[in-house]
PDB file of N, CA and C in Angstrom:
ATOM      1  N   UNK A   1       8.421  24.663 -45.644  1.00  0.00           N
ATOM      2  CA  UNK A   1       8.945  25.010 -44.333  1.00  0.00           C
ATOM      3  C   UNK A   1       8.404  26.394 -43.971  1.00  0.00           C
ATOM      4  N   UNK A   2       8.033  26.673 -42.910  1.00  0.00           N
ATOM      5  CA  UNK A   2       7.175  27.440 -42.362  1.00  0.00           C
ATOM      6  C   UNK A   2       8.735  28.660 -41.664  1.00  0.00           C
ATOM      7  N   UNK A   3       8.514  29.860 -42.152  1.00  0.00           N
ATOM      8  CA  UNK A   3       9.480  30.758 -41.506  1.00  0.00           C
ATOM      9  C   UNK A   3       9.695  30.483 -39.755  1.00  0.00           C
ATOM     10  N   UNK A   4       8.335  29.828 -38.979  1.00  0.00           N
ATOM     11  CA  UNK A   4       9.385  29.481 -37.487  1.00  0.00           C
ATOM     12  C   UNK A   4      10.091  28.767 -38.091  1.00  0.00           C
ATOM     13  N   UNK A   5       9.927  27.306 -38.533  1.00  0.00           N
ATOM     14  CA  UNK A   5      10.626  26.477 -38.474  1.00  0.00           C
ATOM     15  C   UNK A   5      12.399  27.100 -39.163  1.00  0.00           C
ATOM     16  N   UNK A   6      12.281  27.776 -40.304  1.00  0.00           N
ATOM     17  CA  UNK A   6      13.533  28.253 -40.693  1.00  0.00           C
ATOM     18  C   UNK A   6      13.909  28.945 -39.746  1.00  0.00           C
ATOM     19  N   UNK A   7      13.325  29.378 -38.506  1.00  0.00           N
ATOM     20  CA  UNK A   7      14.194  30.248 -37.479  1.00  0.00           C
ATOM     21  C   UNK A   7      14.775  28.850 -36.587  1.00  0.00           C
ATOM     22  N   UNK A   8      14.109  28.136 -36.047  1.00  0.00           N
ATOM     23  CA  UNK A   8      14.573  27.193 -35.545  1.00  0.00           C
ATOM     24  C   UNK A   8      15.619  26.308 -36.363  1.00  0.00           C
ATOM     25  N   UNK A   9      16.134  25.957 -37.278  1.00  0.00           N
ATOM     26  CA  UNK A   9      16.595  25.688 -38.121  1.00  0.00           C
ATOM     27  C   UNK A   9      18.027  26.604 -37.962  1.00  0.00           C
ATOM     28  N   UNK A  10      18.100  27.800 -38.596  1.00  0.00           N
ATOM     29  CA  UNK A  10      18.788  28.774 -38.179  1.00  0.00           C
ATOM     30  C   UNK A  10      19.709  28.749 -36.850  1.00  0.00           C
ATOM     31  N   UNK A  11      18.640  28.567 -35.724  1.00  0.00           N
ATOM     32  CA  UNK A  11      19.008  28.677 -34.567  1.00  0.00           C
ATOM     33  C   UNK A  11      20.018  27.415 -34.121  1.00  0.00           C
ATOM     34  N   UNK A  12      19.703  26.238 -34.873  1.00  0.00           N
ATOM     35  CA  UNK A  12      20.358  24.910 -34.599  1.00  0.00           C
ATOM     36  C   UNK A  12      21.669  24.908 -35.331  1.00  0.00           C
ATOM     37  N   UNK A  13      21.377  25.646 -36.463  1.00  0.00           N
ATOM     38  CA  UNK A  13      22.786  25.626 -37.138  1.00  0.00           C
ATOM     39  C   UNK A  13      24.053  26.889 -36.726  1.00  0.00           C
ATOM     40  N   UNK A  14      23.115  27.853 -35.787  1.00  0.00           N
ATOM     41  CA  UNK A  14      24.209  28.443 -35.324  1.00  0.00           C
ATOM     42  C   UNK A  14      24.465  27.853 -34.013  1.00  0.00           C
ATOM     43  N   UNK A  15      23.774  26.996 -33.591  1.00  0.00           N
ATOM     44  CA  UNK A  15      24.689  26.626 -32.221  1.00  0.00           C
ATOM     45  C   UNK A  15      25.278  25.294 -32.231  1.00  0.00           C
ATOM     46  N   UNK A  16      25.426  24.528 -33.445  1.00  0.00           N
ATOM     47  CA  UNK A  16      25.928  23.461 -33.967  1.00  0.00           C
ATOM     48  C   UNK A  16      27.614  24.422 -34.225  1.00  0.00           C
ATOM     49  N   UNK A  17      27.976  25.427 -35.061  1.00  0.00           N
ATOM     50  CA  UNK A  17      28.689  26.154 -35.571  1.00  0.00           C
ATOM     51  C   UNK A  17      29.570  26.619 -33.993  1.00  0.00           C
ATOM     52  N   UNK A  18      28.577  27.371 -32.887  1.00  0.00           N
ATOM     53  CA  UNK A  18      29.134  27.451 -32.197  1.00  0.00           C
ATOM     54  C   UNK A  18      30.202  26.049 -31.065  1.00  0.00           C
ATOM     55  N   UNK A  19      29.970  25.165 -30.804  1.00  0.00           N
ATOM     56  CA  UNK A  19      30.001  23.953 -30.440  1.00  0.00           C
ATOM     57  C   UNK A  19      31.144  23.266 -31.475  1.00  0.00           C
ATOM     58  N   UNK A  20      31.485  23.670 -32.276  1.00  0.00           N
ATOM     59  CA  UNK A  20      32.000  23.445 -32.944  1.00  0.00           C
ATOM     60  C   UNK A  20      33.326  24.113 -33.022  1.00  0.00           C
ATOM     61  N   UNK A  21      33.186  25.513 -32.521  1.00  0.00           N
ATOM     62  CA  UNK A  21      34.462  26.540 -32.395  1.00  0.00           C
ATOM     63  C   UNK A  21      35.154  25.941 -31.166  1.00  0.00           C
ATOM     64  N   UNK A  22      33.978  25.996 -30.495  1.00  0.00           N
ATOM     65  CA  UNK A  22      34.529  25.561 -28.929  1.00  0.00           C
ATOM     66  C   UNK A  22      35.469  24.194 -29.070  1.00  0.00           C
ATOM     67  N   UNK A  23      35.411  23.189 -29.136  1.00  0.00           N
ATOM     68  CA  UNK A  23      35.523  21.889 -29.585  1.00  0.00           C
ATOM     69  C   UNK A  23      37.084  22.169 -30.309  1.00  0.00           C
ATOM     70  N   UNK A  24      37.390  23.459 -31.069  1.00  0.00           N
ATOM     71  CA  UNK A  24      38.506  23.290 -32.307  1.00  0.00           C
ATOM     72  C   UNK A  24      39.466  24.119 -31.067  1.00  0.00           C
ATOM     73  N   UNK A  25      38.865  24.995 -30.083  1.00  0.00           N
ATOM     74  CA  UNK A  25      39.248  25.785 -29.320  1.00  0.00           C
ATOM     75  C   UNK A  25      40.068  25.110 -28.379  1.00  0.00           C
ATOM     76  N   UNK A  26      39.322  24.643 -27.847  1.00  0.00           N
ATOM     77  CA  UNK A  26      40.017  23.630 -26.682  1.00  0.00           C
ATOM     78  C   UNK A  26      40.839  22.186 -26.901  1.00  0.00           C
ATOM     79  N   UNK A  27      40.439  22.033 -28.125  1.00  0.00           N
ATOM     80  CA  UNK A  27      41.755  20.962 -28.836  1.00  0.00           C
ATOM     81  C   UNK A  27      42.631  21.500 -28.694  1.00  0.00           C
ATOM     82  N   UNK A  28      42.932  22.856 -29.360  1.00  0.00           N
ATOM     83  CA  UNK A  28      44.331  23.316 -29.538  1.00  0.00           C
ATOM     84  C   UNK A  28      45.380  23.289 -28.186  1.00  0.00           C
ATOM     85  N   UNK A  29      44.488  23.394 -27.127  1.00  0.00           N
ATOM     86  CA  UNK A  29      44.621  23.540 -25.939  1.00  0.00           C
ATOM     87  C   UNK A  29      45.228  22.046 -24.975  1.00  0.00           C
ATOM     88  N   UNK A  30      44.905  21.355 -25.862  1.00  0.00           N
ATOM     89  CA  UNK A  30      44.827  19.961 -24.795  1.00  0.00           C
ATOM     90  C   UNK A  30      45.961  19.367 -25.183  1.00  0.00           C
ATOM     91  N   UNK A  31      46.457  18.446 -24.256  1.00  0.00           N
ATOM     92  CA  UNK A  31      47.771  17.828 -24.151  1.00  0.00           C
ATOM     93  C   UNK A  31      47.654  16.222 -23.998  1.00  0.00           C
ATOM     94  N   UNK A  32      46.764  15.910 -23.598  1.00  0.00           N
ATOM     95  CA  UNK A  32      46.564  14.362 -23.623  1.00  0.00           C
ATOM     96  C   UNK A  32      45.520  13.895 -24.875  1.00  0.00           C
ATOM     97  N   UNK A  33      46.685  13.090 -25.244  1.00  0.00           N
ATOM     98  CA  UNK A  33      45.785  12.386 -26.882  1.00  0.00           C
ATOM     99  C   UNK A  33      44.513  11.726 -26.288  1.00  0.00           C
ATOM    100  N   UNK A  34      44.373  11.026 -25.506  1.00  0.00           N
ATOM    101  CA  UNK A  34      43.293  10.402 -24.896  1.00  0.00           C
ATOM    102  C   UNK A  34      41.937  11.132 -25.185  1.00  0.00           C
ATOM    103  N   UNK A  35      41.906  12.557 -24.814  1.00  0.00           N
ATOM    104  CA  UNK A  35      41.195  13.438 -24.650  1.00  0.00           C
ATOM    105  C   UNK A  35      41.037  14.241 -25.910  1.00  0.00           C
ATOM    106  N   UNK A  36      42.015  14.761 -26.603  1.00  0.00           N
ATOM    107  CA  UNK A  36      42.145  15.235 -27.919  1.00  0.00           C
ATOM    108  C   UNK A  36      41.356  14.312 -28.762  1.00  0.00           C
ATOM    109  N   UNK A  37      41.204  13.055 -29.072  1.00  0.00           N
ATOM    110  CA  UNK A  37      40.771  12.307 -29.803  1.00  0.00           C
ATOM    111  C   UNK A  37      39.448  12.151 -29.008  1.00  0.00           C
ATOM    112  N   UNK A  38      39.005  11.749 -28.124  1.00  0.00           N
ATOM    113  CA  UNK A  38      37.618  12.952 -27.809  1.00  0.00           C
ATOM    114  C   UNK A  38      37.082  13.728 -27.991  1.00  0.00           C
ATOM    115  N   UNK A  39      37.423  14.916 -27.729  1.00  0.00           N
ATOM    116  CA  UNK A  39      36.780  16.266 -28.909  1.00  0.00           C
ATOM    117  C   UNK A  39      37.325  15.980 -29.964  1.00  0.00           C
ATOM    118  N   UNK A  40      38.491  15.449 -30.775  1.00  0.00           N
ATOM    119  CA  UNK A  40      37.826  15.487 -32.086  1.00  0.00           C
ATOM    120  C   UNK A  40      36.722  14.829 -32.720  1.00  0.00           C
ATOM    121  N   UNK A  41      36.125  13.947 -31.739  1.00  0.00           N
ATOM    122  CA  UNK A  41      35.286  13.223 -32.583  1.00  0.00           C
ATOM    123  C   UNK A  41      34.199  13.939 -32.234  1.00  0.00           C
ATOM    124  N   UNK A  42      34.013  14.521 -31.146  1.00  0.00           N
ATOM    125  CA  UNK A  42      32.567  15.954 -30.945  1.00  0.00           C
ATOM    126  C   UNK A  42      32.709  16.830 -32.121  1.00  0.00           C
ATOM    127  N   UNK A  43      33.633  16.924 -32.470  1.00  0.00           N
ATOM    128  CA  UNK A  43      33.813  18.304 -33.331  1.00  0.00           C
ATOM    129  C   UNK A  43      33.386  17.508 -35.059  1.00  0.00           C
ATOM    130  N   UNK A  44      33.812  16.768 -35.244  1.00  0.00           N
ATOM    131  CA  UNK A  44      33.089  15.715 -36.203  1.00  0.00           C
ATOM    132  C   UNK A  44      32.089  15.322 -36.209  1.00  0.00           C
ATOM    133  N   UNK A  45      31.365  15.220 -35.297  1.00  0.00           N
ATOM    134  CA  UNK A  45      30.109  15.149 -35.120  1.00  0.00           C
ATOM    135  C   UNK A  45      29.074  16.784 -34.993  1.00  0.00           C
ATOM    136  N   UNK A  46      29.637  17.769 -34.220  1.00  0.00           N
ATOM    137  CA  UNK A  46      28.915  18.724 -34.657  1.00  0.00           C
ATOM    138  C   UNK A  46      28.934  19.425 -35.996  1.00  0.00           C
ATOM    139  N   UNK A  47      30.327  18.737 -36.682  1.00  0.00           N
ATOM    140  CA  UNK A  47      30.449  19.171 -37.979  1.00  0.00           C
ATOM    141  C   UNK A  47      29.268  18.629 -38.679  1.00  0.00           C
ATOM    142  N   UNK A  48      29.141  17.258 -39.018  1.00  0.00           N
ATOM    143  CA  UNK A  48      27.887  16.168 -39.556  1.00  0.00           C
ATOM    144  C   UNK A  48      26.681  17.320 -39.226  1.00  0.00           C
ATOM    145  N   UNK A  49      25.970  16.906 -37.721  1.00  0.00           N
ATOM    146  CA  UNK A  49      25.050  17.647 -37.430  1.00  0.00           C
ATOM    147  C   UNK A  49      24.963  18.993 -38.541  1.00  0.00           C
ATOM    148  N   UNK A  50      25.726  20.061 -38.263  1.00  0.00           N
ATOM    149  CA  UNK A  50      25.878  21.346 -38.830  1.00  0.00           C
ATOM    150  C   UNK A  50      25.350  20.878 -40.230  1.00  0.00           C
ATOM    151  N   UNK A  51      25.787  19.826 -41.287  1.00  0.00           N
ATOM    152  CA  UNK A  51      26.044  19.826 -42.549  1.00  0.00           C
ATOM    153  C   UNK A  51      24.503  19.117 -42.681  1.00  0.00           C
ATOM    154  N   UNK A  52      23.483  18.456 -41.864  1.00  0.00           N
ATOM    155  CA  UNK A  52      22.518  17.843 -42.093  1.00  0.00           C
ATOM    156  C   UNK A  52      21.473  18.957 -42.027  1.00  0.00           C
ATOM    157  N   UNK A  53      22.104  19.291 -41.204  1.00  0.00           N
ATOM    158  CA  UNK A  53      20.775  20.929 -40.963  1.00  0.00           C
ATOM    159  C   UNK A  53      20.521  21.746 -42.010  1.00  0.00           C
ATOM    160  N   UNK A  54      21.824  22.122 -42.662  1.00  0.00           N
ATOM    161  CA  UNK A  54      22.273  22.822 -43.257  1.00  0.00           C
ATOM    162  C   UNK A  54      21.814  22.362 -45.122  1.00  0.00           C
ATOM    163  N   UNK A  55      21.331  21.617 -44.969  1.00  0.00           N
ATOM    164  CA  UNK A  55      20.990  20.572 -46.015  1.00  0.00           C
ATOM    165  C   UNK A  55      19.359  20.775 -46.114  1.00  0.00           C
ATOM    166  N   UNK A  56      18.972  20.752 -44.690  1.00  0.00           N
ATOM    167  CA  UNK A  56      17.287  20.890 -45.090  1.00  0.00           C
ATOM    168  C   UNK A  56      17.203  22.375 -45.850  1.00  0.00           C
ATOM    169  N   UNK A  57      18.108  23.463 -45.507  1.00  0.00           N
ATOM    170  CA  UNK A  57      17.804  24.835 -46.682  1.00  0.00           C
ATOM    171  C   UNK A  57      17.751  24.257 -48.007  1.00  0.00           C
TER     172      UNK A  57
END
C-alpha cells in the first residue's frame, strides 16, 4: 500500500467514524421507532464499513 493510498484509507475511516457519531447522535434524539430502527441500521452499517477499512491496515 502506497502512503496515498494509506491517506485515503485514513480519510475513509475517519469519515466512516464520523457518520457514525452522527447516526448514535440523533438516535438518542428520535422518538419514533420506525425511524430509530433506521439509523440504527446506518449506524451498523457504518460500523461494518469502519471495521472493513480498518482491516486493510
Amino acid at each position: 500500500m502506497t502512503s496515498k493510498d494509506l491517506l485515503y484509507v485514513e480519510d475513509a475511516l475517519s469519515h466512516e467514524k464520523f457518520f457514525k457519531s452522527q447516526c448514535k447522535d440523533v438516535l438518542s434524539k428520535l422518538e419514533d421507532a420506525e425511524l430509530k430502527t433506521c439509523v440504527s441500521e446506518l449506524m451498523q452499517k457504518h460500523d461494518q464499513i469502519f471495521k472493513s477499512l480498518y482491516g486493510l491496515l
